[in-house]
PDB file of N, CA and C in Angstrom:
ATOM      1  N   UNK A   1     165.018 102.497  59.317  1.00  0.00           N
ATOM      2  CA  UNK A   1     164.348 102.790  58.066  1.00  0.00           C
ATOM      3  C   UNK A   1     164.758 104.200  57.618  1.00  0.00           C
ATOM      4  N   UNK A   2     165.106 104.521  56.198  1.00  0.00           N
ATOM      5  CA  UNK A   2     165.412 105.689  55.999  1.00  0.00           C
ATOM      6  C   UNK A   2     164.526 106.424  55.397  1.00  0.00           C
ATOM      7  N   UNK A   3     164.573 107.717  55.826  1.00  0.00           N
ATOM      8  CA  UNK A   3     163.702 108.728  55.968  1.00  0.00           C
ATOM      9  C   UNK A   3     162.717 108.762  54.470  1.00  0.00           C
ATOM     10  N   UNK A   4     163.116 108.564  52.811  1.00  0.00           N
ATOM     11  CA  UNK A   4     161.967 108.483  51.981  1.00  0.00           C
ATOM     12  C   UNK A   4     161.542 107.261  52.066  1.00  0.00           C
ATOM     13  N   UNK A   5     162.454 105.832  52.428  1.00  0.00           N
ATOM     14  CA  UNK A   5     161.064 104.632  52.592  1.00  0.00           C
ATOM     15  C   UNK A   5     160.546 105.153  53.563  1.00  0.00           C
ATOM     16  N   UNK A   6     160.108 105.690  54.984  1.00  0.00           N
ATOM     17  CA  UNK A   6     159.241 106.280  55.509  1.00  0.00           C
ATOM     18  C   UNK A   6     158.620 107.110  55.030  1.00  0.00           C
ATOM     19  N   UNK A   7     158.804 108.111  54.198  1.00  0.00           N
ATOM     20  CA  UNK A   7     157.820 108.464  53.512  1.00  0.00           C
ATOM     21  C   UNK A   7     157.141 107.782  52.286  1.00  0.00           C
ATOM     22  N   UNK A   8     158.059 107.236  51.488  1.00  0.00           N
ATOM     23  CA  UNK A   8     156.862 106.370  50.553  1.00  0.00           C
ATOM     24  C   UNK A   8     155.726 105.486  51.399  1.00  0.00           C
ATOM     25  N   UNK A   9     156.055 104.715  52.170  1.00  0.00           N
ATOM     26  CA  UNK A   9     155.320 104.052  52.647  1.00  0.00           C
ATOM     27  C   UNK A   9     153.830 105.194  53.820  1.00  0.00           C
ATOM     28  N   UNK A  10     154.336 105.624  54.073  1.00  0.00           N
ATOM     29  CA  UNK A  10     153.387 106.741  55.106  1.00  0.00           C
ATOM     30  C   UNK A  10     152.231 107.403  53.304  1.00  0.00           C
ATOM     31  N   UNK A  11     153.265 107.315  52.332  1.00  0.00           N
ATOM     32  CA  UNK A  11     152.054 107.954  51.279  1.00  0.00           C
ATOM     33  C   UNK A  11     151.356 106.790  50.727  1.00  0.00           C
ATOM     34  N   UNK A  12     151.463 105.995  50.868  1.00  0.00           N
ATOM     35  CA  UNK A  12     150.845 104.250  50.627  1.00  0.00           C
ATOM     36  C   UNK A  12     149.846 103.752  51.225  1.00  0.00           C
ATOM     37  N   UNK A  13     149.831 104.348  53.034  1.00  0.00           N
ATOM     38  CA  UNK A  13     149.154 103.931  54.219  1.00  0.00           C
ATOM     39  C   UNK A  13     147.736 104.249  53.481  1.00  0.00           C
ATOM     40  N   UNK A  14     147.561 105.532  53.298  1.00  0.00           N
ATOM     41  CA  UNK A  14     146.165 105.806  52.640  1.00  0.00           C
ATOM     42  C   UNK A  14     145.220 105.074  51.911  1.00  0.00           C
ATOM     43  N   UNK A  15     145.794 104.983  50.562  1.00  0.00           N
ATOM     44  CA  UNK A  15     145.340 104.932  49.543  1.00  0.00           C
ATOM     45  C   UNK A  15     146.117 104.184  48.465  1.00  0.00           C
ATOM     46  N   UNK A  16     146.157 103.342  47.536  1.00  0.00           N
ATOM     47  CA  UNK A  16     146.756 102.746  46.388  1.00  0.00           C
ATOM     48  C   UNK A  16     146.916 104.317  45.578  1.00  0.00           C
ATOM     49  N   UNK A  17     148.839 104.519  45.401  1.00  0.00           N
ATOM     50  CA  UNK A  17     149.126 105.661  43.888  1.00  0.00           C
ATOM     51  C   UNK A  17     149.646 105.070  43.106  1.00  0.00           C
ATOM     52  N   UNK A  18     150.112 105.829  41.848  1.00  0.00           N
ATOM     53  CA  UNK A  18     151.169 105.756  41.112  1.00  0.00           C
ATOM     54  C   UNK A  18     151.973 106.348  41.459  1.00  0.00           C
ATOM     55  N   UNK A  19     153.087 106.144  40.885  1.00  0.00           N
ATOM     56  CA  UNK A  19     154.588 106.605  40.890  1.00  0.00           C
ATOM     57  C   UNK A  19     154.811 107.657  41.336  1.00  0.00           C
ATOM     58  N   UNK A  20     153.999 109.037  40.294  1.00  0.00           N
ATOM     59  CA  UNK A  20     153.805 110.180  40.417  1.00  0.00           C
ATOM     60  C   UNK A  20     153.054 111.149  41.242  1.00  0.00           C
ATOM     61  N   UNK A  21     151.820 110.054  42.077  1.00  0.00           N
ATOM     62  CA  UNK A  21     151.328 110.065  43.007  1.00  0.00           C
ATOM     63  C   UNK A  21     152.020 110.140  44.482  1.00  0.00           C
ATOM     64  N   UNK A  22     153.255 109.269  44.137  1.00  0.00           N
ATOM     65  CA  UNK A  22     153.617 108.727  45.119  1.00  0.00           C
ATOM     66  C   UNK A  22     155.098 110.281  45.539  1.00  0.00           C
ATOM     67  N   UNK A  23     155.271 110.442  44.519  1.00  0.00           N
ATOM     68  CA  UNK A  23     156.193 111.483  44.459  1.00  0.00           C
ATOM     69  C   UNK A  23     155.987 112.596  45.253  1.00  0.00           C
ATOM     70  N   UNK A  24     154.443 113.166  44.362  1.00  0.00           N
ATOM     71  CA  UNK A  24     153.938 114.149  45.113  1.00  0.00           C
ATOM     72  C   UNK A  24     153.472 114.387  46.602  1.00  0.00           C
ATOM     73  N   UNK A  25     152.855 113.119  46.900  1.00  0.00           N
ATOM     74  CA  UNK A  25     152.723 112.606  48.071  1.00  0.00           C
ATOM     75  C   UNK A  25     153.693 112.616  49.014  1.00  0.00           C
ATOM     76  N   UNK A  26     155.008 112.241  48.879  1.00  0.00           N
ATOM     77  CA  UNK A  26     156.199 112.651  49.376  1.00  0.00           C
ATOM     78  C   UNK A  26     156.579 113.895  49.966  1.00  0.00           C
ATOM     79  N   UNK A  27     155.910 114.699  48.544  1.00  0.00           N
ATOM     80  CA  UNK A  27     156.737 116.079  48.722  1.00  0.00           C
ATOM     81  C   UNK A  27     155.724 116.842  49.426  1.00  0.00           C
ATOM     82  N   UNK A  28     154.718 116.444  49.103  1.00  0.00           N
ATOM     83  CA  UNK A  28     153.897 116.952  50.619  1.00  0.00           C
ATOM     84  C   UNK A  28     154.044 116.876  52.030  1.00  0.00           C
ATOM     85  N   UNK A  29     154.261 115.346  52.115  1.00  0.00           N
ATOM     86  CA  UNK A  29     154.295 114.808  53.650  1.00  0.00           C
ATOM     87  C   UNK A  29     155.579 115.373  54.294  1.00  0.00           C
ATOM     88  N   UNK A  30     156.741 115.992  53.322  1.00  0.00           N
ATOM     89  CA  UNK A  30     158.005 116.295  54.191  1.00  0.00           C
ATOM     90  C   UNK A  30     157.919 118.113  53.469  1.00  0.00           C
ATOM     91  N   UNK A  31     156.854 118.497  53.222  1.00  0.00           N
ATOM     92  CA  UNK A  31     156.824 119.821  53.416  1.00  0.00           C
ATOM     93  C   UNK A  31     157.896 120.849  52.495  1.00  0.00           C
ATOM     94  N   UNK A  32     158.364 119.657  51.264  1.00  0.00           N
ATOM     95  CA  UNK A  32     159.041 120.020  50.032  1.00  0.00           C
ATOM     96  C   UNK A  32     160.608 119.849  50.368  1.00  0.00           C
ATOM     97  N   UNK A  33     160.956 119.194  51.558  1.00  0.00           N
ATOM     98  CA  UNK A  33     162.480 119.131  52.102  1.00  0.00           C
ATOM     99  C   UNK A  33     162.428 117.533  51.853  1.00  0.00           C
ATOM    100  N   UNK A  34     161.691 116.502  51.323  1.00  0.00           N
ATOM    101  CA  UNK A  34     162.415 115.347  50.360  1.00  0.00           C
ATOM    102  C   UNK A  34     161.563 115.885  49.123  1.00  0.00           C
ATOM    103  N   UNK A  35     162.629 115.497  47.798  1.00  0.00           N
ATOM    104  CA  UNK A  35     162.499 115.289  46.336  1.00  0.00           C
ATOM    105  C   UNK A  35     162.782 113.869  45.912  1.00  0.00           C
ATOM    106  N   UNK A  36     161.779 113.000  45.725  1.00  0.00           N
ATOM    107  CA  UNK A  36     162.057 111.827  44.766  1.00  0.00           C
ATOM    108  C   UNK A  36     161.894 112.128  43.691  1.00  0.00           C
ATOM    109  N   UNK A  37     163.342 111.194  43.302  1.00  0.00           N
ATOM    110  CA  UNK A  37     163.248 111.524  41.336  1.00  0.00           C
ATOM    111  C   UNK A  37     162.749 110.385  41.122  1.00  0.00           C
ATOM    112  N   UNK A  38     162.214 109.978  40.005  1.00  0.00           N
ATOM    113  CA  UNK A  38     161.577 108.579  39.126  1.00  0.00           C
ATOM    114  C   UNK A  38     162.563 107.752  39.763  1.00  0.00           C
ATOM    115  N   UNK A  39     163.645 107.557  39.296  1.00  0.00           N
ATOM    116  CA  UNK A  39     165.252 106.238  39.398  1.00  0.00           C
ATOM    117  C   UNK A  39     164.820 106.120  40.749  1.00  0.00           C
ATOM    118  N   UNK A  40     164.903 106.705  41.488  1.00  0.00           N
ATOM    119  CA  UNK A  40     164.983 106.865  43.175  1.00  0.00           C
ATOM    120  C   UNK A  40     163.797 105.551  43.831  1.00  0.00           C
ATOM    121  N   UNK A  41     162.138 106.464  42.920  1.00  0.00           N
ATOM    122  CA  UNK A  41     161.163 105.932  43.665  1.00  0.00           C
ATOM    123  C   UNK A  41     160.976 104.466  43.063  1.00  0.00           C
ATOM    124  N   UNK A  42     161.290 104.185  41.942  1.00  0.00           N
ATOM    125  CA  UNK A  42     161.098 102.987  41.484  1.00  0.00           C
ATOM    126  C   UNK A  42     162.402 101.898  41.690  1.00  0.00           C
ATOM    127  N   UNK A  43     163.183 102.425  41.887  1.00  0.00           N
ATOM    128  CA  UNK A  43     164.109 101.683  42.789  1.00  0.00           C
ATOM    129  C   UNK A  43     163.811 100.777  43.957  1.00  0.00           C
ATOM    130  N   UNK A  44     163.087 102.008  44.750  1.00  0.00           N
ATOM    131  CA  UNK A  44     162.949 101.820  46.138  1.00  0.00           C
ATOM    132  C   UNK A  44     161.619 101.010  46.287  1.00  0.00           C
ATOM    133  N   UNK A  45     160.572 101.351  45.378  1.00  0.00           N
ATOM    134  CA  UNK A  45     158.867 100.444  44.866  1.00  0.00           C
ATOM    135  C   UNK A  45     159.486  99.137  44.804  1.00  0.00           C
ATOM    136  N   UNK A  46     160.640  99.024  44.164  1.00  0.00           N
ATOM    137  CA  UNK A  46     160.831  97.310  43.484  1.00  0.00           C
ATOM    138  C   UNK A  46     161.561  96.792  45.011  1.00  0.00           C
ATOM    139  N   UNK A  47     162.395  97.649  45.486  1.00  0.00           N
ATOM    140  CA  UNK A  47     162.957  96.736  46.745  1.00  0.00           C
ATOM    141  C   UNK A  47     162.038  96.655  47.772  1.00  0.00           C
ATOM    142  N   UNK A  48     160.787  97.855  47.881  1.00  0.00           N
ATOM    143  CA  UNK A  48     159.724  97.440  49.490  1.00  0.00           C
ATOM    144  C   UNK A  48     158.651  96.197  48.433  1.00  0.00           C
ATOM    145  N   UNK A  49     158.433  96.301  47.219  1.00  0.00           N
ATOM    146  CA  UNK A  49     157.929  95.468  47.133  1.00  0.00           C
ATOM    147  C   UNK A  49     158.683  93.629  47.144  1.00  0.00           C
ATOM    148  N   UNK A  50     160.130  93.345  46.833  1.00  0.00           N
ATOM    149  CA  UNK A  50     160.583  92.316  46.995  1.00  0.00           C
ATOM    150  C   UNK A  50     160.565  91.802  48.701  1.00  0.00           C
ATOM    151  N   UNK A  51     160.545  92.849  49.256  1.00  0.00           N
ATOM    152  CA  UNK A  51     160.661  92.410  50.712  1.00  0.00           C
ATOM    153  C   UNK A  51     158.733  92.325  51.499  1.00  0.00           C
ATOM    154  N   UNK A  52     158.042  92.861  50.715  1.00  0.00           N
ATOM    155  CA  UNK A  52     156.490  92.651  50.359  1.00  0.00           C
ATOM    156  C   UNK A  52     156.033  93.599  51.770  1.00  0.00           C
ATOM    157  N   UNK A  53     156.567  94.352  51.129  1.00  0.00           N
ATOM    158  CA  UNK A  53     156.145  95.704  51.748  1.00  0.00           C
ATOM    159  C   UNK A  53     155.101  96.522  51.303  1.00  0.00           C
ATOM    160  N   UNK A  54     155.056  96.354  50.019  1.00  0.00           N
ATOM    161  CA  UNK A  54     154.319  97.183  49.172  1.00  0.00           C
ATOM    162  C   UNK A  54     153.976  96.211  48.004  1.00  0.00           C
ATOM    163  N   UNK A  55     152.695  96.590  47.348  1.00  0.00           N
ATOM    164  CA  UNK A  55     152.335  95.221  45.987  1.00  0.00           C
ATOM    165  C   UNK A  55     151.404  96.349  45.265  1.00  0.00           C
ATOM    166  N   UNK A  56     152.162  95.531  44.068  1.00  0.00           N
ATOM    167  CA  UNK A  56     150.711  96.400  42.907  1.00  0.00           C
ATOM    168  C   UNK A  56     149.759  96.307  42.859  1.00  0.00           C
ATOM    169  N   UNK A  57     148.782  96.991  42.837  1.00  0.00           N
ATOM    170  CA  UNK A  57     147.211  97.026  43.139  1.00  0.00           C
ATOM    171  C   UNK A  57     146.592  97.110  42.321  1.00  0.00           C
ATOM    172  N   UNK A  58     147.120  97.732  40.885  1.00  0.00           N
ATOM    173  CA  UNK A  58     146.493  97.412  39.320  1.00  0.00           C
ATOM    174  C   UNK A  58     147.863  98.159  38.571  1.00  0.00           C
ATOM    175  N   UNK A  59     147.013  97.901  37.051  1.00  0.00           N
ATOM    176  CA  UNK A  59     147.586  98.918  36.268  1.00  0.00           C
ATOM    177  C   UNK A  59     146.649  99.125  35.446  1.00  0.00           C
ATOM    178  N   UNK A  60     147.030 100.139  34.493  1.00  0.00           N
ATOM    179  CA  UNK A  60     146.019 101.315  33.731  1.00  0.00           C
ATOM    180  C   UNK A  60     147.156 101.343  33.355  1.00  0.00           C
ATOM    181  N   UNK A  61     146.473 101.537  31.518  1.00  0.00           N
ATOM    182  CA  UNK A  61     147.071 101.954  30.297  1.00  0.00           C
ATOM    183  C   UNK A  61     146.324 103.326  30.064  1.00  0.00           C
ATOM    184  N   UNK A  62     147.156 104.589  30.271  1.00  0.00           N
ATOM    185  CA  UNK A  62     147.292 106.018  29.659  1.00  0.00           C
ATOM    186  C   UNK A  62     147.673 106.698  28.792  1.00  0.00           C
ATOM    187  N   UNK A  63     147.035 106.847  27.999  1.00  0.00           N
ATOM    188  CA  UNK A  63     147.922 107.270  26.590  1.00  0.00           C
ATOM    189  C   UNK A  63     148.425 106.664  26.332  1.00  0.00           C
ATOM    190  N   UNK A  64     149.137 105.192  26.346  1.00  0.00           N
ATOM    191  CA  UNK A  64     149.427 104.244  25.695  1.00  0.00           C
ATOM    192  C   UNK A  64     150.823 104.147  26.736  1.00  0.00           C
ATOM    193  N   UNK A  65     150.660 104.480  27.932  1.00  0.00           N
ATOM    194  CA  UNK A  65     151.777 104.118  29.168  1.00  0.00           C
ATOM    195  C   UNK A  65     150.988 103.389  29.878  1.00  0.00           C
ATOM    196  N   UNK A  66     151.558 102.301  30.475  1.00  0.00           N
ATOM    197  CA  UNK A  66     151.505 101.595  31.399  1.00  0.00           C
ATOM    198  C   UNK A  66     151.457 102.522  32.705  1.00  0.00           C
ATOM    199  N   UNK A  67     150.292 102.660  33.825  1.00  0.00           N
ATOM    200  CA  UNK A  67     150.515 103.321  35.234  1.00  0.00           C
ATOM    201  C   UNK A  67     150.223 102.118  35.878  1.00  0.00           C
ATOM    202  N   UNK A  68     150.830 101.786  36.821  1.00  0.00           N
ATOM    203  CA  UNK A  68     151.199 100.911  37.734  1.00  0.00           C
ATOM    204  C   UNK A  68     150.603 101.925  39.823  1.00  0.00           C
ATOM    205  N   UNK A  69     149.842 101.395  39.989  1.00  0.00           N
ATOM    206  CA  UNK A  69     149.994 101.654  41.216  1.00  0.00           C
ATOM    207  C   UNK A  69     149.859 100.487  42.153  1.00  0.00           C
ATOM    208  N   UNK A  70     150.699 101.133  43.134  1.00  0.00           N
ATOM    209  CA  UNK A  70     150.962 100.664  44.430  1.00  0.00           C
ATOM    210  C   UNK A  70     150.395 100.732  45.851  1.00  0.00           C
ATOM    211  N   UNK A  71     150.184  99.793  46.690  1.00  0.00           N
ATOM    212  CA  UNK A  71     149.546  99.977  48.048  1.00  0.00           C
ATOM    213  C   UNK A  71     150.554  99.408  48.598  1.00  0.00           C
ATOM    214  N   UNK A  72     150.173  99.957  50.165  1.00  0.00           N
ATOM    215  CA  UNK A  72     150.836  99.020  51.160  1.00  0.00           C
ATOM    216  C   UNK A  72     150.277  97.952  51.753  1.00  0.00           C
ATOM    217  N   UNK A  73     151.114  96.782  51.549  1.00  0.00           N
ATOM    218  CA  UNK A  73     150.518  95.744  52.338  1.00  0.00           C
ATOM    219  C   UNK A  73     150.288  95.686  53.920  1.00  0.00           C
ATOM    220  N   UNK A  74     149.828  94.864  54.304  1.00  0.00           N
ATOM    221  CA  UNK A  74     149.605  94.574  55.813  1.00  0.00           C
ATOM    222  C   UNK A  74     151.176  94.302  56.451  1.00  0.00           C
ATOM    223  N   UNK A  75     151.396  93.447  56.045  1.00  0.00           N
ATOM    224  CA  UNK A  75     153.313  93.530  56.927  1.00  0.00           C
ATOM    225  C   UNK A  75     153.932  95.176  56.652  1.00  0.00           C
ATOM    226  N   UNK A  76     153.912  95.519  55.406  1.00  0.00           N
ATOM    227  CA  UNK A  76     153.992  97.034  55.210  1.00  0.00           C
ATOM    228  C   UNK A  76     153.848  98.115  56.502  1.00  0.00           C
ATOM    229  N   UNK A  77     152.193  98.156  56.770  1.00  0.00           N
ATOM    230  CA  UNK A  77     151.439  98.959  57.597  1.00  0.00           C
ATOM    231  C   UNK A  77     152.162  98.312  58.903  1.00  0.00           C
ATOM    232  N   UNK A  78     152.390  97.024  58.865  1.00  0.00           N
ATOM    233  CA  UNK A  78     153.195  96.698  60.637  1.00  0.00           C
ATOM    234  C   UNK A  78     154.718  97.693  60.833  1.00  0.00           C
ATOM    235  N   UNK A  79     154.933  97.597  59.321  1.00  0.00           N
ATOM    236  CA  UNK A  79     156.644  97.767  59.384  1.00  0.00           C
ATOM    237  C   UNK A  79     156.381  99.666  59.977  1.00  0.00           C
ATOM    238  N   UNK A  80     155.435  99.890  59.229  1.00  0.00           N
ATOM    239  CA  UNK A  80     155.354 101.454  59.363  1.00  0.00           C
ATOM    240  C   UNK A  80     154.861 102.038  60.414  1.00  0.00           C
ATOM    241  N   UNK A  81     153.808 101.034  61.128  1.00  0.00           N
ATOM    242  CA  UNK A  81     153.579 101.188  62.713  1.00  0.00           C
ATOM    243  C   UNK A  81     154.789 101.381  63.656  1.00  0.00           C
ATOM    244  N   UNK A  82     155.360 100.675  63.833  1.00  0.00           N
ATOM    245  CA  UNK A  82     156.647 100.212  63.807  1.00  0.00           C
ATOM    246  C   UNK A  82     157.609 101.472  63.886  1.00  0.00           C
ATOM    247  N   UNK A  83     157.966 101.706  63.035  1.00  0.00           N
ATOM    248  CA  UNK A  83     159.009 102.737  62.412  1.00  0.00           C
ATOM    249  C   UNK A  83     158.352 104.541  63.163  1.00  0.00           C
ATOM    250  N   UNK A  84     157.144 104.269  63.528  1.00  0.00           N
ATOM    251  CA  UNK A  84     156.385 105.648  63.744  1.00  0.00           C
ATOM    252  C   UNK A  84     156.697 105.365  65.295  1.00  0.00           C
ATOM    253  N   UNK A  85     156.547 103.925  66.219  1.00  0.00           N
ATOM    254  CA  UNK A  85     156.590 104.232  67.368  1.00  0.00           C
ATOM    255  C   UNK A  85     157.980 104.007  68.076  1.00  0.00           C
ATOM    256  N   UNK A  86     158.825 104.088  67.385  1.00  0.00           N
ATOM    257  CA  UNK A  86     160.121 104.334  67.447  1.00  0.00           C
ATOM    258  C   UNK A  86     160.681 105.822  67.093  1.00  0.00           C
ATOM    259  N   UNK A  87     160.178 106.241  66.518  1.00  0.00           N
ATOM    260  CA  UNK A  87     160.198 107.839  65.996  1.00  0.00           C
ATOM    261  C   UNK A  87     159.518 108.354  67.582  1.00  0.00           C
ATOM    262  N   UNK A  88     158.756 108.268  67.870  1.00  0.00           N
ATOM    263  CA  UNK A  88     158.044 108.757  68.778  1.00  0.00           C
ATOM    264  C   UNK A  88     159.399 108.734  70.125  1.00  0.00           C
ATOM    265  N   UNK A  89     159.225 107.400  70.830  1.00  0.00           N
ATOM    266  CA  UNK A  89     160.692 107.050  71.438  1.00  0.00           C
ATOM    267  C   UNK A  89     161.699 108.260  71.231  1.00  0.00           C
ATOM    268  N   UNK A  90     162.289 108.095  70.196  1.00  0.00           N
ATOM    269  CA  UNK A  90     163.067 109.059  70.113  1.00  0.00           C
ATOM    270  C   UNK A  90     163.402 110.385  70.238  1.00  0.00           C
ATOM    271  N   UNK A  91     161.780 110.836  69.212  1.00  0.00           N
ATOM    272  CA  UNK A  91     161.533 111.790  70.113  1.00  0.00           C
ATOM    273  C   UNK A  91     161.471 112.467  71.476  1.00  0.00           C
ATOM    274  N   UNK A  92     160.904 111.718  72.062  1.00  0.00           N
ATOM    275  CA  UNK A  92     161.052 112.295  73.864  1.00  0.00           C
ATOM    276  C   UNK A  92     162.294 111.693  74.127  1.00  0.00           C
ATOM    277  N   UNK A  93     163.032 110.645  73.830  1.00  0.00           N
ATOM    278  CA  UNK A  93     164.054 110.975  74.050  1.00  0.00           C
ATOM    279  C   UNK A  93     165.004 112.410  74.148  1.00  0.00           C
ATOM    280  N   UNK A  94     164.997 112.653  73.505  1.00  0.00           N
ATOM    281  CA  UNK A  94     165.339 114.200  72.932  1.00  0.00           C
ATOM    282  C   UNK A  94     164.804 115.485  73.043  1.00  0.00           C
ATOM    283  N   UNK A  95     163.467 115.423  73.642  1.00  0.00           N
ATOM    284  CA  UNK A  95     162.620 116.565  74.407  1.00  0.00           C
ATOM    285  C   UNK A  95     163.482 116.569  75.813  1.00  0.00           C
ATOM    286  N   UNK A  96     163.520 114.912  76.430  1.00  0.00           N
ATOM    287  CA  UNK A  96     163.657 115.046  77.550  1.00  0.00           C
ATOM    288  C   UNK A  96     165.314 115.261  77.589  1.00  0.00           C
ATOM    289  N   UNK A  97     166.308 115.358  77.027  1.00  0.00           N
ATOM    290  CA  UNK A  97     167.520 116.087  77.005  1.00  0.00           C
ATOM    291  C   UNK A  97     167.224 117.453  76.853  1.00  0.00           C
ATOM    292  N   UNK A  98     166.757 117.878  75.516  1.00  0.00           N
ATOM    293  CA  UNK A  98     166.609 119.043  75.599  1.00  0.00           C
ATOM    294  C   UNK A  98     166.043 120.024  77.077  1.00  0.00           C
ATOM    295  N   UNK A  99     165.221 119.312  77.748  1.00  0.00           N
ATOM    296  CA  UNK A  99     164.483 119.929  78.719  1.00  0.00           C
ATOM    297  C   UNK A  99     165.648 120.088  79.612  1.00  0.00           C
ATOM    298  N   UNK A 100     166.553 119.255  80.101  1.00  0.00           N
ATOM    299  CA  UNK A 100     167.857 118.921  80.741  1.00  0.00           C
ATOM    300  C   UNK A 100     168.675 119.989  80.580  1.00  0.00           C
ATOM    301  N   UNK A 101     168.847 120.022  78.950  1.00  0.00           N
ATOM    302  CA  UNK A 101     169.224 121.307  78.579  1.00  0.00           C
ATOM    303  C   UNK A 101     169.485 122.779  79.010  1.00  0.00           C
ATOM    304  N   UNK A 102     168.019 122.891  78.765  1.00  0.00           N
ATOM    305  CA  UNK A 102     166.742 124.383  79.617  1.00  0.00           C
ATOM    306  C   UNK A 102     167.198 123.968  80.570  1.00  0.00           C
ATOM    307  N   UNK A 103     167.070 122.961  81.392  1.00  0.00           N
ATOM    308  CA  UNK A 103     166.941 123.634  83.074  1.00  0.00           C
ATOM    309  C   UNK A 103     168.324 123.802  83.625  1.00  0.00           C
ATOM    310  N   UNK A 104     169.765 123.653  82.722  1.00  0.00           N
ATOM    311  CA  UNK A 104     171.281 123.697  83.284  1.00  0.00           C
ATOM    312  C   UNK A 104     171.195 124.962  82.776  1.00  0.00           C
ATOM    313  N   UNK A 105     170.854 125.425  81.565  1.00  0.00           N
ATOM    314  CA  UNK A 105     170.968 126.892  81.533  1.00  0.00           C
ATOM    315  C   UNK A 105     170.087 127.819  82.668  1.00  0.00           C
ATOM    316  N   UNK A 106     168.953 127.308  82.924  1.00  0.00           N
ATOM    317  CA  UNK A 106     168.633 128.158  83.882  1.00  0.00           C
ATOM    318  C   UNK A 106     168.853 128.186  85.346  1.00  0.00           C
ATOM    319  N   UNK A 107     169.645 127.060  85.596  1.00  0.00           N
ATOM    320  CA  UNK A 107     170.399 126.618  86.600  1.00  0.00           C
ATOM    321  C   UNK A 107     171.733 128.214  86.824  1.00  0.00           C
ATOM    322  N   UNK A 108     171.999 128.363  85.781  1.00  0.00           N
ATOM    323  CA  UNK A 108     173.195 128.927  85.716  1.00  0.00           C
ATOM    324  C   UNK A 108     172.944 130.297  86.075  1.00  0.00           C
ATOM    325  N   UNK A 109     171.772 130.922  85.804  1.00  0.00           N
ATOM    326  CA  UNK A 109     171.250 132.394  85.274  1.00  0.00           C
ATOM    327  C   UNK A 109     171.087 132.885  86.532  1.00  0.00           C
ATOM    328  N   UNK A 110     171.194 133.965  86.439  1.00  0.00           N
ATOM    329  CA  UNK A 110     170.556 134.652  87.745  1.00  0.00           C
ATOM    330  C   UNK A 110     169.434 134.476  88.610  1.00  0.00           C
ATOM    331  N   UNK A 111     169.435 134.229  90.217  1.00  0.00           N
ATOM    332  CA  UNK A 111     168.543 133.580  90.555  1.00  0.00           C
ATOM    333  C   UNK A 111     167.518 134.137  90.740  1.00  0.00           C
ATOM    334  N   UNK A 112     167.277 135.887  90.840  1.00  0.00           N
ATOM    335  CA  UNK A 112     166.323 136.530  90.825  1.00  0.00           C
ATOM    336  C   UNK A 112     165.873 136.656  89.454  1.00  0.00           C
ATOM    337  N   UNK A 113     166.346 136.766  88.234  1.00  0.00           N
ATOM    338  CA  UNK A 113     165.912 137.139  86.708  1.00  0.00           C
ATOM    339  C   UNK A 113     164.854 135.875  86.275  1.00  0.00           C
ATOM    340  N   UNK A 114     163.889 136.394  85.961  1.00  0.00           N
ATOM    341  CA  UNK A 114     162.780 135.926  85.336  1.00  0.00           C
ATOM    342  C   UNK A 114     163.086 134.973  84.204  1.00  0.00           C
ATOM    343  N   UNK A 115     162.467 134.117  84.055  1.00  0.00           N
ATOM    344  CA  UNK A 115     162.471 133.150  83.485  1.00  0.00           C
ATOM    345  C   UNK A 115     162.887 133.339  81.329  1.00  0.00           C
ATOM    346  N   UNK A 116     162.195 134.090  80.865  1.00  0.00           N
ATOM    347  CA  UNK A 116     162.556 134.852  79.751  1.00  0.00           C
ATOM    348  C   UNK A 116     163.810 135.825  79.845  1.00  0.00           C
ATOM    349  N   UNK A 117     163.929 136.324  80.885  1.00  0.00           N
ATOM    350  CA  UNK A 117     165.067 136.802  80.453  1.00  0.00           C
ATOM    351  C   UNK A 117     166.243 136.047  80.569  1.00  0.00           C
ATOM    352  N   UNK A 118     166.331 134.868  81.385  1.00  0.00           N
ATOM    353  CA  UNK A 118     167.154 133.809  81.116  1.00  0.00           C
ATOM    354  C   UNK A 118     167.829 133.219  79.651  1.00  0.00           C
ATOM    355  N   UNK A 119     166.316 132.903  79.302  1.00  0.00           N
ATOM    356  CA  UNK A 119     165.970 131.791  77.819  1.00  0.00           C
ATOM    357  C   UNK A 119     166.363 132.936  76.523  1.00  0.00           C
ATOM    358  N   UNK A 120     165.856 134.069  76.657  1.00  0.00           N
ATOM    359  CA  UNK A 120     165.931 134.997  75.560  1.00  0.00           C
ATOM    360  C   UNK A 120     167.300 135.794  75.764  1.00  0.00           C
ATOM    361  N   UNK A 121     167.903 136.650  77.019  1.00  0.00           N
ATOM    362  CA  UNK A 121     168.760 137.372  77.139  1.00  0.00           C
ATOM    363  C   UNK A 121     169.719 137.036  77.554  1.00  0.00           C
TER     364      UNK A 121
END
């Protein structure tokens, strides 16, 4: 799964948004390092919803626009369960190299020098 359908959908888990909801929501959850543009998110709304990932939950006429919001469905919330405990996996995957890491460098270091001065100096 790529990294903004994980986030659209993680901003879905909540609550039914709109578009713009859904945007912002985004740019929260990844801490302003993803930007969805409109083309992008409604792109991506029409393909999790063909695969019924996601379904419209109403619409509201605003000022004379159509707002459309979206929830996640239940296969949705599986897919995203899913996608989180595989993230996880991976994660320690990758702690536990990294740790592998740390301990060949400190393998290497002087055997009397303290542990920081290893890692830092």
């Amino acid at each position: 799964m790529q990294e903004p359908t994980f986030l659209i959908l993680t901003a879905l888990a909540a609550q039914p948004l709109h578009g713009y909801g859904v945007i912002r929501a985004v740019d929260e959850l990844s801490a302003g390092e993803v930007k969805l543009r409109p083309g992008t998110l409604y792109g991506a709304l029409d393909r999790l919803a063909e695969q019924g990932l996601v379904t419209v939950d109403r619409e509201e006429a605003v000022e004379g626009r159509l707002r459309r919001y979206y929830r996640l469905s239940d296969s949705g919330a599986a897919a995203l369960q899913a996608q989180v405990e595989r993230l996880r996996r991976h994660a320690a995957a990758a702690e536990a190299q990294l740790g592998k890491r740390l301990g060949n460098a400190l393998s290497f270091g002087p055997a009397s020098a303290p542990i920081a001065s290893v890692v830092t100096g």
